[in-house]
N, C-alpha and C. Protein backbone atom coordinates (compact mmCIF):
# COMPACT_ATOMS: atom_id res chain seq x y z
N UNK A 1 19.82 -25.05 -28.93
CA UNK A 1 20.61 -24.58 -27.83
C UNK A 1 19.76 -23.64 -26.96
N UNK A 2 19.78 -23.80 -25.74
CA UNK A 2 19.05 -22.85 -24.63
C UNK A 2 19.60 -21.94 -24.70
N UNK A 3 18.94 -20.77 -24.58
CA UNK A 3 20.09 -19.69 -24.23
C UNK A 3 18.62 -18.98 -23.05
N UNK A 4 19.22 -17.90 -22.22
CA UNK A 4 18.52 -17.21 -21.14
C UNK A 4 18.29 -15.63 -21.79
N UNK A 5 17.55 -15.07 -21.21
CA UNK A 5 17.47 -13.69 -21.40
C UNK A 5 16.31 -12.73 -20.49
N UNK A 6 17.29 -11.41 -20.26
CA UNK A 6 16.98 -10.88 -19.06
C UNK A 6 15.88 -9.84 -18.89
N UNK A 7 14.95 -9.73 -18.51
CA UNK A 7 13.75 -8.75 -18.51
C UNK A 7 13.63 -7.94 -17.49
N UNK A 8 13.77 -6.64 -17.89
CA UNK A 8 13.34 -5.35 -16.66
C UNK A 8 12.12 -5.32 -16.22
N UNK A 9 11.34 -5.42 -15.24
CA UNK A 9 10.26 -5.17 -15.08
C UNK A 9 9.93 -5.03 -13.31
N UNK A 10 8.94 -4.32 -12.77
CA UNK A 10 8.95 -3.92 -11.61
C UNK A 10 8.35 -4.97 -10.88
N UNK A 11 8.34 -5.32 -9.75
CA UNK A 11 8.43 -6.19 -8.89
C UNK A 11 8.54 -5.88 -7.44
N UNK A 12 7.67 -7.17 -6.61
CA UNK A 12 7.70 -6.45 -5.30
C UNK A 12 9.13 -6.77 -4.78
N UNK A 13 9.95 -6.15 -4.48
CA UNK A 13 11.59 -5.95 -4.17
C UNK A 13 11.71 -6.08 -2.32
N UNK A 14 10.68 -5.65 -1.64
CA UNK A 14 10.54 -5.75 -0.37
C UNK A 14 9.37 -5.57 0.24
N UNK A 15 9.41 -6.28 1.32
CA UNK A 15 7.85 -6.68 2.34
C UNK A 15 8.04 -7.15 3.44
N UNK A 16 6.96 -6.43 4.23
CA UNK A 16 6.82 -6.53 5.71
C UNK A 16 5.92 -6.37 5.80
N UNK A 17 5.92 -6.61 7.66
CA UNK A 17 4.41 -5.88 8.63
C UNK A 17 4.96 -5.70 9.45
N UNK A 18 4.09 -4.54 10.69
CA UNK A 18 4.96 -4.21 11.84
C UNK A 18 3.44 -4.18 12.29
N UNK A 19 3.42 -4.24 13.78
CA UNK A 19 2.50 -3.80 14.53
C UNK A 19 3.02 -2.78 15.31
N UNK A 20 2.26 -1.54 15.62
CA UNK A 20 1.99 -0.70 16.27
C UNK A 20 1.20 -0.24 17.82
N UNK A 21 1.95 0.04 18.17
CA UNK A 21 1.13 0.63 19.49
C UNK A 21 1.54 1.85 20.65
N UNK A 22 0.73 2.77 20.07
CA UNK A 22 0.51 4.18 20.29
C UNK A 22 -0.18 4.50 21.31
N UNK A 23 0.72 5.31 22.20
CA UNK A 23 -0.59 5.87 23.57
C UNK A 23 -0.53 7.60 23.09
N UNK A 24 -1.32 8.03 23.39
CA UNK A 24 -2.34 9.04 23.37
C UNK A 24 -3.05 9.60 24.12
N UNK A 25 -3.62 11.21 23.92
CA UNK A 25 -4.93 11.36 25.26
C UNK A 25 -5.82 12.64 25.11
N UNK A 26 -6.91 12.68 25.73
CA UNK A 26 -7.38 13.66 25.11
C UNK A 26 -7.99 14.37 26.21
N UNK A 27 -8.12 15.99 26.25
CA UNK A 27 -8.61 16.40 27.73
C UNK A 27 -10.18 16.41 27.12
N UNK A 28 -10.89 15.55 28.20
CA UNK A 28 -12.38 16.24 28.30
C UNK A 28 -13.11 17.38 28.94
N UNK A 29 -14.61 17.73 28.38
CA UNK A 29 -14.61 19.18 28.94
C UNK A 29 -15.06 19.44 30.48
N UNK A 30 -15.19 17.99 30.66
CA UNK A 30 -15.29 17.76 32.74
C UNK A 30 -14.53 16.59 32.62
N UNK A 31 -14.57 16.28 33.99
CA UNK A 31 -13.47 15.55 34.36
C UNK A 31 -14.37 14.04 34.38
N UNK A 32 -13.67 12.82 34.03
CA UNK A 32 -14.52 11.55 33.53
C UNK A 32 -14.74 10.73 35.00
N UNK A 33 -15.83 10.63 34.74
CA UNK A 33 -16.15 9.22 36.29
C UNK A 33 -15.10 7.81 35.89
N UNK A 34 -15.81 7.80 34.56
CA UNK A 34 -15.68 6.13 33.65
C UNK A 34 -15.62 6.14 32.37
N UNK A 35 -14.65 5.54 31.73
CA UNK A 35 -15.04 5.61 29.98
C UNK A 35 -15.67 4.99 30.09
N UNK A 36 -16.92 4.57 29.01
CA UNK A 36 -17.42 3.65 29.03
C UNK A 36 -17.22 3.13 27.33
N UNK A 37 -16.43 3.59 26.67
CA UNK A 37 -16.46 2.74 25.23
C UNK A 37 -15.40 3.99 24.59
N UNK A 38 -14.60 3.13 23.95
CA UNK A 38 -13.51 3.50 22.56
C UNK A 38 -13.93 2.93 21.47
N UNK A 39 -13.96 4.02 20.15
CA UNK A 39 -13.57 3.28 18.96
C UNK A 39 -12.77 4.41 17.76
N UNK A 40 -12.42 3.57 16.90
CA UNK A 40 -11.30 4.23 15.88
C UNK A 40 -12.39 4.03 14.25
N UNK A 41 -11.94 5.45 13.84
CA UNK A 41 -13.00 5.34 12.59
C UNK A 41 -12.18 6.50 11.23
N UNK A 42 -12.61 5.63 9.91
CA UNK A 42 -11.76 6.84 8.93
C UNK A 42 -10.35 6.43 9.15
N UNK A 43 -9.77 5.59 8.92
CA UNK A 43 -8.49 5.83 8.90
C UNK A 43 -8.06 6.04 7.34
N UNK A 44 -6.69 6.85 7.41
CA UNK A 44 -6.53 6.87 5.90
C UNK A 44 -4.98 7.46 6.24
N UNK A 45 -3.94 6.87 5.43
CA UNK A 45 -2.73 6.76 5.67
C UNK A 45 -1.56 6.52 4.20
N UNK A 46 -0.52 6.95 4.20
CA UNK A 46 0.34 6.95 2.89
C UNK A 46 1.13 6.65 3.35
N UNK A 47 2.29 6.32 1.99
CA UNK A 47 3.67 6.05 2.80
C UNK A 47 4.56 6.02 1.54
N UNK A 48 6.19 6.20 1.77
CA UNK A 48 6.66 6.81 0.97
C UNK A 48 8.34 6.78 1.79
N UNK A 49 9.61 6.58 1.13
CA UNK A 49 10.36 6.79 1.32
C UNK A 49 11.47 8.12 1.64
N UNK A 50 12.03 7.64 2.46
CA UNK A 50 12.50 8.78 3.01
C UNK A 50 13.74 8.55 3.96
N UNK A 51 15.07 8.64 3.74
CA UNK A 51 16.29 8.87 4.34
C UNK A 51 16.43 7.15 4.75
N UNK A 52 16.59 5.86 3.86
CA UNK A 52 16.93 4.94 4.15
C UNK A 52 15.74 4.07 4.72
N UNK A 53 14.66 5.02 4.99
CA UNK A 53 13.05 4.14 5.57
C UNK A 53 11.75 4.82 5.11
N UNK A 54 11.16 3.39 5.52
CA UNK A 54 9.48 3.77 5.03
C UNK A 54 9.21 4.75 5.73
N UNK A 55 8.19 5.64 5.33
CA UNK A 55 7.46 6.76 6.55
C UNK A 55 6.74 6.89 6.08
N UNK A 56 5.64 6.33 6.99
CA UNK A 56 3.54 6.18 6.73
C UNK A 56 2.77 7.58 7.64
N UNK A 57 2.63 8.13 7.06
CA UNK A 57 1.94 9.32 7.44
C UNK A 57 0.34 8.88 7.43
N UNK A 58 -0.72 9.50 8.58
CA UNK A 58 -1.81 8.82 8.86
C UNK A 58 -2.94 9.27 9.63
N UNK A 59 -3.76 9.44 9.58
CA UNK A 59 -4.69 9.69 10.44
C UNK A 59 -5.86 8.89 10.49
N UNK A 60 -6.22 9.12 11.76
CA UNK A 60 -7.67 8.78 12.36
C UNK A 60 -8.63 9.25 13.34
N UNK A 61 -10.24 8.91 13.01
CA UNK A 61 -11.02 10.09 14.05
C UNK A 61 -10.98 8.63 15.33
N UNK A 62 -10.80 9.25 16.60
CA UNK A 62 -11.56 8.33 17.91
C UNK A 62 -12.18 9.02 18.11
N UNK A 63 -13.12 8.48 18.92
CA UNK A 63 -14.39 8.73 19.48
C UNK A 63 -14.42 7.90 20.72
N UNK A 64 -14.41 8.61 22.39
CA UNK A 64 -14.61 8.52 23.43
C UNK A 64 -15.69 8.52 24.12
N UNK A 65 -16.58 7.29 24.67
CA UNK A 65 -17.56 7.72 25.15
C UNK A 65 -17.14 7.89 26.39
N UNK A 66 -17.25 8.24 27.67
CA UNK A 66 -17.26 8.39 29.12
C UNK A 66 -18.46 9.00 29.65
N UNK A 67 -18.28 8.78 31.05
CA UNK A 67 -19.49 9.27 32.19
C UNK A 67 -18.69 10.06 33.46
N UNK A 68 -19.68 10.88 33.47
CA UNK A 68 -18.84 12.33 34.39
C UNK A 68 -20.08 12.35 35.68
N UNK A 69 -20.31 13.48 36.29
CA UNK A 69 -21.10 13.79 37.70
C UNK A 69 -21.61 12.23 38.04
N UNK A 70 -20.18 12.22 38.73
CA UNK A 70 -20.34 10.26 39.85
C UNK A 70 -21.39 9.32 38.62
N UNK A 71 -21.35 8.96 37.64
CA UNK A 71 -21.76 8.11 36.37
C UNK A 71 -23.25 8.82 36.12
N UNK A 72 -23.38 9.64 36.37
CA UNK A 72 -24.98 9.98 36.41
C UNK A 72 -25.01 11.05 34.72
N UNK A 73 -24.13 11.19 33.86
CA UNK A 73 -24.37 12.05 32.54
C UNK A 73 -23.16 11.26 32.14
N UNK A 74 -23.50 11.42 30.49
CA UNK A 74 -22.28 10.58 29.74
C UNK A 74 -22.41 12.10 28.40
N UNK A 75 -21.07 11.57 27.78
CA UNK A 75 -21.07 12.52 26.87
C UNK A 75 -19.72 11.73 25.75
N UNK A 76 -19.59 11.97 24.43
CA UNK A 76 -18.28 11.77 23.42
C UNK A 76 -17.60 12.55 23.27
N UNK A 77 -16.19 12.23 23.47
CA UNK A 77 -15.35 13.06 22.58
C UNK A 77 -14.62 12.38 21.59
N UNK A 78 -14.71 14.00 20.34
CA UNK A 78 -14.09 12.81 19.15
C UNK A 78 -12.79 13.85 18.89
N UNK A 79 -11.87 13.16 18.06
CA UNK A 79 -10.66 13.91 18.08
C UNK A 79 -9.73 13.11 16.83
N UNK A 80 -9.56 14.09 15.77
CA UNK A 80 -8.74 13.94 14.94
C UNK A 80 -7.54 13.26 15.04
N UNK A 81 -7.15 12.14 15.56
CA UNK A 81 -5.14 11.91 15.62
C UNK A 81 -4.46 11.70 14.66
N UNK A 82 -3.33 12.24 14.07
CA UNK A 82 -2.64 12.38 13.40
C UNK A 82 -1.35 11.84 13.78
N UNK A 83 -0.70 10.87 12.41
CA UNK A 83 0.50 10.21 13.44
C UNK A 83 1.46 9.86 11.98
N UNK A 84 3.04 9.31 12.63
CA UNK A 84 3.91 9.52 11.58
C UNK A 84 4.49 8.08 12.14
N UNK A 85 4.68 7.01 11.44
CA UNK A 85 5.41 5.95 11.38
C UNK A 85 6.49 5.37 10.81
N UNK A 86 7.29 5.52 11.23
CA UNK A 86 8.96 4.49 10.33
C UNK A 86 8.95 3.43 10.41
N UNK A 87 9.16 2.97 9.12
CA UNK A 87 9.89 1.44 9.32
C UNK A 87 11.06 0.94 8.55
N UNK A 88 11.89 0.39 8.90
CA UNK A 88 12.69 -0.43 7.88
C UNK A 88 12.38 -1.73 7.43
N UNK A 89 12.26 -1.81 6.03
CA UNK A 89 12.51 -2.56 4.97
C UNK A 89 13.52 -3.46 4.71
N UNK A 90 13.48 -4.76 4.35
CA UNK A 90 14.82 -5.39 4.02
C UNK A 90 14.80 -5.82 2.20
N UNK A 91 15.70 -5.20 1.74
CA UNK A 91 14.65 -5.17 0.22
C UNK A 91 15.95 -6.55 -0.05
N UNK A 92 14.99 -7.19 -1.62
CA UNK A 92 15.72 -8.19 -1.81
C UNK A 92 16.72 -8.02 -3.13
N UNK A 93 17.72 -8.77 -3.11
CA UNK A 93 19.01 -8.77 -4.22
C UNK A 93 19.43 -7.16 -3.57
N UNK A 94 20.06 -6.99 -2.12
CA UNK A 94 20.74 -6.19 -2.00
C UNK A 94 20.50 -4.64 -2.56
N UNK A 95 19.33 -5.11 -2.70
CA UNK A 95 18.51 -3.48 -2.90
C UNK A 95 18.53 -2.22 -2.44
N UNK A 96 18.55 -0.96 -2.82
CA UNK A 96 18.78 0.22 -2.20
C UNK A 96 17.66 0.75 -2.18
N UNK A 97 16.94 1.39 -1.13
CA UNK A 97 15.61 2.15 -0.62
C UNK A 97 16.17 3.59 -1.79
N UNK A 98 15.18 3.95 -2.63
CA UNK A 98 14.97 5.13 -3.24
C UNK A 98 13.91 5.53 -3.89
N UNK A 99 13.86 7.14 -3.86
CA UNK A 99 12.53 7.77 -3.98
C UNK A 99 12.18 7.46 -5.23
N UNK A 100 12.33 6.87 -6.51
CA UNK A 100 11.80 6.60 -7.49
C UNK A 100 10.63 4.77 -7.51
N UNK A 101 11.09 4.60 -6.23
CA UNK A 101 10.40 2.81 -6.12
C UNK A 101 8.74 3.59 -5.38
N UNK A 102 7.56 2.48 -5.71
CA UNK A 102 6.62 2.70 -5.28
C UNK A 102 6.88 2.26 -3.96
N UNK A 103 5.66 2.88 -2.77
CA UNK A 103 5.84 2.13 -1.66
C UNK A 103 3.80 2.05 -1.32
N UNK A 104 3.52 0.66 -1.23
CA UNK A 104 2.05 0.20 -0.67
C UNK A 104 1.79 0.03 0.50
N UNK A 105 0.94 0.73 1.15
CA UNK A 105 0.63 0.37 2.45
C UNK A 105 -0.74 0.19 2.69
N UNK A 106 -0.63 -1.12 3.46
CA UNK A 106 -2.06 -1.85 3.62
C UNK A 106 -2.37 -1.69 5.02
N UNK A 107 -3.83 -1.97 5.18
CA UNK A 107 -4.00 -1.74 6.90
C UNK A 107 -4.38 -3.29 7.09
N UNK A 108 -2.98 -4.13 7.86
CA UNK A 108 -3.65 -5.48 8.04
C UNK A 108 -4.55 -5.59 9.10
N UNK A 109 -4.67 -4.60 10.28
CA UNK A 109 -5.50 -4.77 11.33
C UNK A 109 -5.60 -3.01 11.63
N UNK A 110 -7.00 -2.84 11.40
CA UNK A 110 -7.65 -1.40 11.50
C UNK A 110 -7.08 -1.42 12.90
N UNK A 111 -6.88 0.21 13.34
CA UNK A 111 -6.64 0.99 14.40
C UNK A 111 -7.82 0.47 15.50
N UNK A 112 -7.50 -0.45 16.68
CA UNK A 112 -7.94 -0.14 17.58
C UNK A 112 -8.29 0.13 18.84
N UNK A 113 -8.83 0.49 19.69
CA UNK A 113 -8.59 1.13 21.12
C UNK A 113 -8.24 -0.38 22.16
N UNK A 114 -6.48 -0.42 22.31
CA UNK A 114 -6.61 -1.57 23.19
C UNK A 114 -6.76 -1.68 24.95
N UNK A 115 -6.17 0.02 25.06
CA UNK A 115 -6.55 0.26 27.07
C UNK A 115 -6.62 1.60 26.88
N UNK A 116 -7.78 1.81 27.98
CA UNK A 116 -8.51 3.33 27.81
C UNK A 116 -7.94 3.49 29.51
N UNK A 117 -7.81 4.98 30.23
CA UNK A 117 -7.61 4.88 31.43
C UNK A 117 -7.94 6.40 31.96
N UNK A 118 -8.43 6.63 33.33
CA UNK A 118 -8.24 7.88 33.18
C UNK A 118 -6.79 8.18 34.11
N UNK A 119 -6.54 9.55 33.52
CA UNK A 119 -4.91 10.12 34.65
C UNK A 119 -5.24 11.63 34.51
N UNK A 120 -5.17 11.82 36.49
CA UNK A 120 -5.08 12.87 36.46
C UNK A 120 -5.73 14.24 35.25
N UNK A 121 -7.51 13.64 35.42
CA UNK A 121 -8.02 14.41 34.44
C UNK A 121 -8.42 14.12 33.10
N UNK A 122 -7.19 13.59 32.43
CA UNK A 122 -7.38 13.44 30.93
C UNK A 122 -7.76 11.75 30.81
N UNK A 123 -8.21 12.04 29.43
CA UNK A 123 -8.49 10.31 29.05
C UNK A 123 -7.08 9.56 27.94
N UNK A 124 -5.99 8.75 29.14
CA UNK A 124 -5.25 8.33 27.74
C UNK A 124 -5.79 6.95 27.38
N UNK A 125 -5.50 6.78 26.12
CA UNK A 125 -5.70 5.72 25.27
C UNK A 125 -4.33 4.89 24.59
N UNK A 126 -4.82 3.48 24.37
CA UNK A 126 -3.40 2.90 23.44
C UNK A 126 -3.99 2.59 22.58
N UNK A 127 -3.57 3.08 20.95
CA UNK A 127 -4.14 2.47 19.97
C UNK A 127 -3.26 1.30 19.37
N UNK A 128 -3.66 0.54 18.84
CA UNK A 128 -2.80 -0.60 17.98
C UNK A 128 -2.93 -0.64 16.81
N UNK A 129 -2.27 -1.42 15.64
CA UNK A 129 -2.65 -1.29 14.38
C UNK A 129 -1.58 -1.67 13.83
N UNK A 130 -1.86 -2.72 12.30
CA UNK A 130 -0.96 -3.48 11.70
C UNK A 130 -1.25 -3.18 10.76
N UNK A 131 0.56 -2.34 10.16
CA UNK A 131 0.13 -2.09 8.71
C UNK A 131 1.39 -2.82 7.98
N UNK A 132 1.02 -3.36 6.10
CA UNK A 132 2.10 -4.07 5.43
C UNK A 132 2.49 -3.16 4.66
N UNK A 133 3.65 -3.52 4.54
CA UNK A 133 4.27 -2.47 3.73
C UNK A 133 4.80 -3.27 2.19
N UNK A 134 4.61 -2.63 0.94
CA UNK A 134 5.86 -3.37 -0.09
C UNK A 134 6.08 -2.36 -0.56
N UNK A 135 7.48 -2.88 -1.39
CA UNK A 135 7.74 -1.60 -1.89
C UNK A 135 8.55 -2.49 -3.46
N UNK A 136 8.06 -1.66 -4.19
CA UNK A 136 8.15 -2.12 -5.67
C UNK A 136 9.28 -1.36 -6.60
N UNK A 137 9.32 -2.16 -6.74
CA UNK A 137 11.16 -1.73 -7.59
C UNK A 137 11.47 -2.37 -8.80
N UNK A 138 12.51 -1.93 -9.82
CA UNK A 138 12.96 -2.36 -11.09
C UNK A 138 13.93 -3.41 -10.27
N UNK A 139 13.45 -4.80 -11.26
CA UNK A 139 14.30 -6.06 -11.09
C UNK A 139 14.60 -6.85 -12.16
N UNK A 140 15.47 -7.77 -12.28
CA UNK A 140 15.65 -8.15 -13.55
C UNK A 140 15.42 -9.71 -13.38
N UNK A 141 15.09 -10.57 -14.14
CA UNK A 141 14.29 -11.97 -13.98
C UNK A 141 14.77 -12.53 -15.41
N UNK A 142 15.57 -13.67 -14.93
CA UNK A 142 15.75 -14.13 -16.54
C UNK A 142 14.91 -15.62 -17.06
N UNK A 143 15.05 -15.56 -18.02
CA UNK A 143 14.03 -16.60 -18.72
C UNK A 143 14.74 -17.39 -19.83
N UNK A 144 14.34 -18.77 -19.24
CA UNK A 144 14.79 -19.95 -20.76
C UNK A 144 14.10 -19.44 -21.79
N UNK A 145 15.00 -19.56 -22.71
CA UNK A 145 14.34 -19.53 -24.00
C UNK A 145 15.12 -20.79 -25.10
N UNK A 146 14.08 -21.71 -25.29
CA UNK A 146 13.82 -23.21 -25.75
C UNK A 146 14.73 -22.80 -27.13
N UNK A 147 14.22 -22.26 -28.25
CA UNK A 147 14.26 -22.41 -29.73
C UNK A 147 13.87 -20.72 -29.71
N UNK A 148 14.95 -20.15 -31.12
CA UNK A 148 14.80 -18.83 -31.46
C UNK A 148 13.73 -18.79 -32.51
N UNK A 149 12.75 -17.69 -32.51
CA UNK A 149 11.52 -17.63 -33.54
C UNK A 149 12.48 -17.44 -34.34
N UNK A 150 11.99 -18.65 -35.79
CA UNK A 150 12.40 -18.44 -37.21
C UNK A 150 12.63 -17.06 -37.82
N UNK A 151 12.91 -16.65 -38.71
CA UNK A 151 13.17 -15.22 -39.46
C UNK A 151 12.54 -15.71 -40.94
N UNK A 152 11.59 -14.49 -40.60
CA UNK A 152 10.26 -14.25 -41.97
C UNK A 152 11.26 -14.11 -42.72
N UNK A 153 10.88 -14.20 -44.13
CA UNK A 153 11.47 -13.39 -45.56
C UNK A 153 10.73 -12.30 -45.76
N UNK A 154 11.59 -11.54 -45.98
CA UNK A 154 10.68 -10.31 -46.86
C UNK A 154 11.22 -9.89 -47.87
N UNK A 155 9.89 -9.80 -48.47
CA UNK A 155 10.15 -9.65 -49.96
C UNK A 155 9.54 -8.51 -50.74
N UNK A 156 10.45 -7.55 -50.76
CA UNK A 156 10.10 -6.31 -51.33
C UNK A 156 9.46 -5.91 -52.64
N UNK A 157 10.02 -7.49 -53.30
CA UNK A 157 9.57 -7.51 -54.98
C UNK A 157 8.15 -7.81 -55.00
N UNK A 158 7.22 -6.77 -54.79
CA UNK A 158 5.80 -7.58 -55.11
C UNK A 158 5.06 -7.13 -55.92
N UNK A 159 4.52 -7.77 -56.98
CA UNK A 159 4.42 -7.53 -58.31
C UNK A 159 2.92 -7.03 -58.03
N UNK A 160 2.59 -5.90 -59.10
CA UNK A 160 1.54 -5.05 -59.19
C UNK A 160 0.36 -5.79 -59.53
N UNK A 161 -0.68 -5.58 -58.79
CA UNK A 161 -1.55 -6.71 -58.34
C UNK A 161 -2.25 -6.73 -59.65
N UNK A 162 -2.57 -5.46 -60.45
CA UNK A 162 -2.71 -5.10 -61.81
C UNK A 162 -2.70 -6.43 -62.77
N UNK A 163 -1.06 -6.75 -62.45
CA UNK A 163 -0.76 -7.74 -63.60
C UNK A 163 -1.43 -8.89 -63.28
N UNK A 164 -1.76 -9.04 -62.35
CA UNK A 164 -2.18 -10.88 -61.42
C UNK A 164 -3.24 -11.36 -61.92
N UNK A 165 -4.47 -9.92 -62.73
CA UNK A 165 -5.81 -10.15 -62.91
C UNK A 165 -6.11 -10.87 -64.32
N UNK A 166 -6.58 -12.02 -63.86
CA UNK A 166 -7.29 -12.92 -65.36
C UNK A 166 -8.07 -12.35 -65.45
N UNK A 167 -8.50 -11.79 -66.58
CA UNK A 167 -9.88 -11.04 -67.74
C UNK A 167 -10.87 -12.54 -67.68
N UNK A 168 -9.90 -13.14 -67.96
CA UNK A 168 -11.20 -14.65 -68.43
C UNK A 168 -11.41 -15.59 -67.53
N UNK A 169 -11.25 -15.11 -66.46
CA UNK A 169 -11.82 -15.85 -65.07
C UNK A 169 -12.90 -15.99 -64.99
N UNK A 170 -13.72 -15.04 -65.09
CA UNK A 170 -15.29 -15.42 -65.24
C UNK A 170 -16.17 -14.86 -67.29
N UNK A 171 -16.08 -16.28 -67.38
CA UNK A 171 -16.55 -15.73 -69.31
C UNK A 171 -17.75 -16.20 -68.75
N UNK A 172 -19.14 -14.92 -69.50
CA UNK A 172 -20.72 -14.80 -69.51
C UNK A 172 -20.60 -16.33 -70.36
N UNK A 173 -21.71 -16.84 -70.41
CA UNK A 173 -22.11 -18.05 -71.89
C UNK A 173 -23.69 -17.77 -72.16
């Protein structure tokens, strides 16, 4: 007879991706002719539940190149950004978001500079960036089970190994 039986064990319970896109800006210490190059470097980011949603806490260094006195001197600026992301989750079997489930966050597409511009002085930027999220939770998974393992005997009576020994197992000649 089949019978089923049910196993606790953790499991990815919910998964996504979101893309992102963040504007930003940074004052330089003269005023810019031209950027001439963005890039995003170091990123490093967590994430963790919180009031019904994910929230990925994160940072990254940019680095601005531009050109100032009518393109004739260039110079970088680099600048720490720091940033806070929500997302919702759709977890599966009617699942409830709580602080005891792990939450993974992957960077599917590194942070990077998609329009640089100048305004009125400052340099803003849009960054982009795709991160996945899972989040791992206690689930229960049941399993056929074909035929029940037999049941050993045990046998408590076991005679003192003492007595077992033949003397005349091995006779000299």
């Amino acid at each position: 007879m089949a019978t089923y039986k049910e196993i606790v064990t953790k499991a990815v319970i919910g998964k996504g991706k979101k893309h992102y896109s963040d504007v930003y800006n940074v004052t330089p210490e003269v005023i810019p002719s031209t950027v001439l190059g963005c890039w995003v470097i170091n990123h490093n980011f967590k994430g963790y539940p919180s009031g019904g949603k994910i929230i990925i806490d994160g940072d990254f260094d940019v680095n601005i190149w531009y050109s100032y006195d009518n393109d004739t001197k260039t110079n970088v600026i680099s600048k720490k950004i720091n940033y806070s992301n929500s997302s919702s989750i759709r977890l599966k079997d009617n699942a409830n978001l709580s602080n005891d489930q792990e939450v993974i966050i992957r960077s599917l597409k590194q942070p990077t500079c998609s329009k640089v511009e100048i305004k009125d002085g400052l340099i803003e930027f849009t960054i982009d960036k795709e991160l996945g999220i899972e989040i791992i939770g206690d689930t229960k998974a049941k399993i056929l089970v074909e035929d029940e393992d037999p049941w050993d005997i045990i046998n408590d009576d076991i005679d003192n190994i003492d007595d077992q020994i033949n003397e005349d197992y091995i006779k000299e000649e």
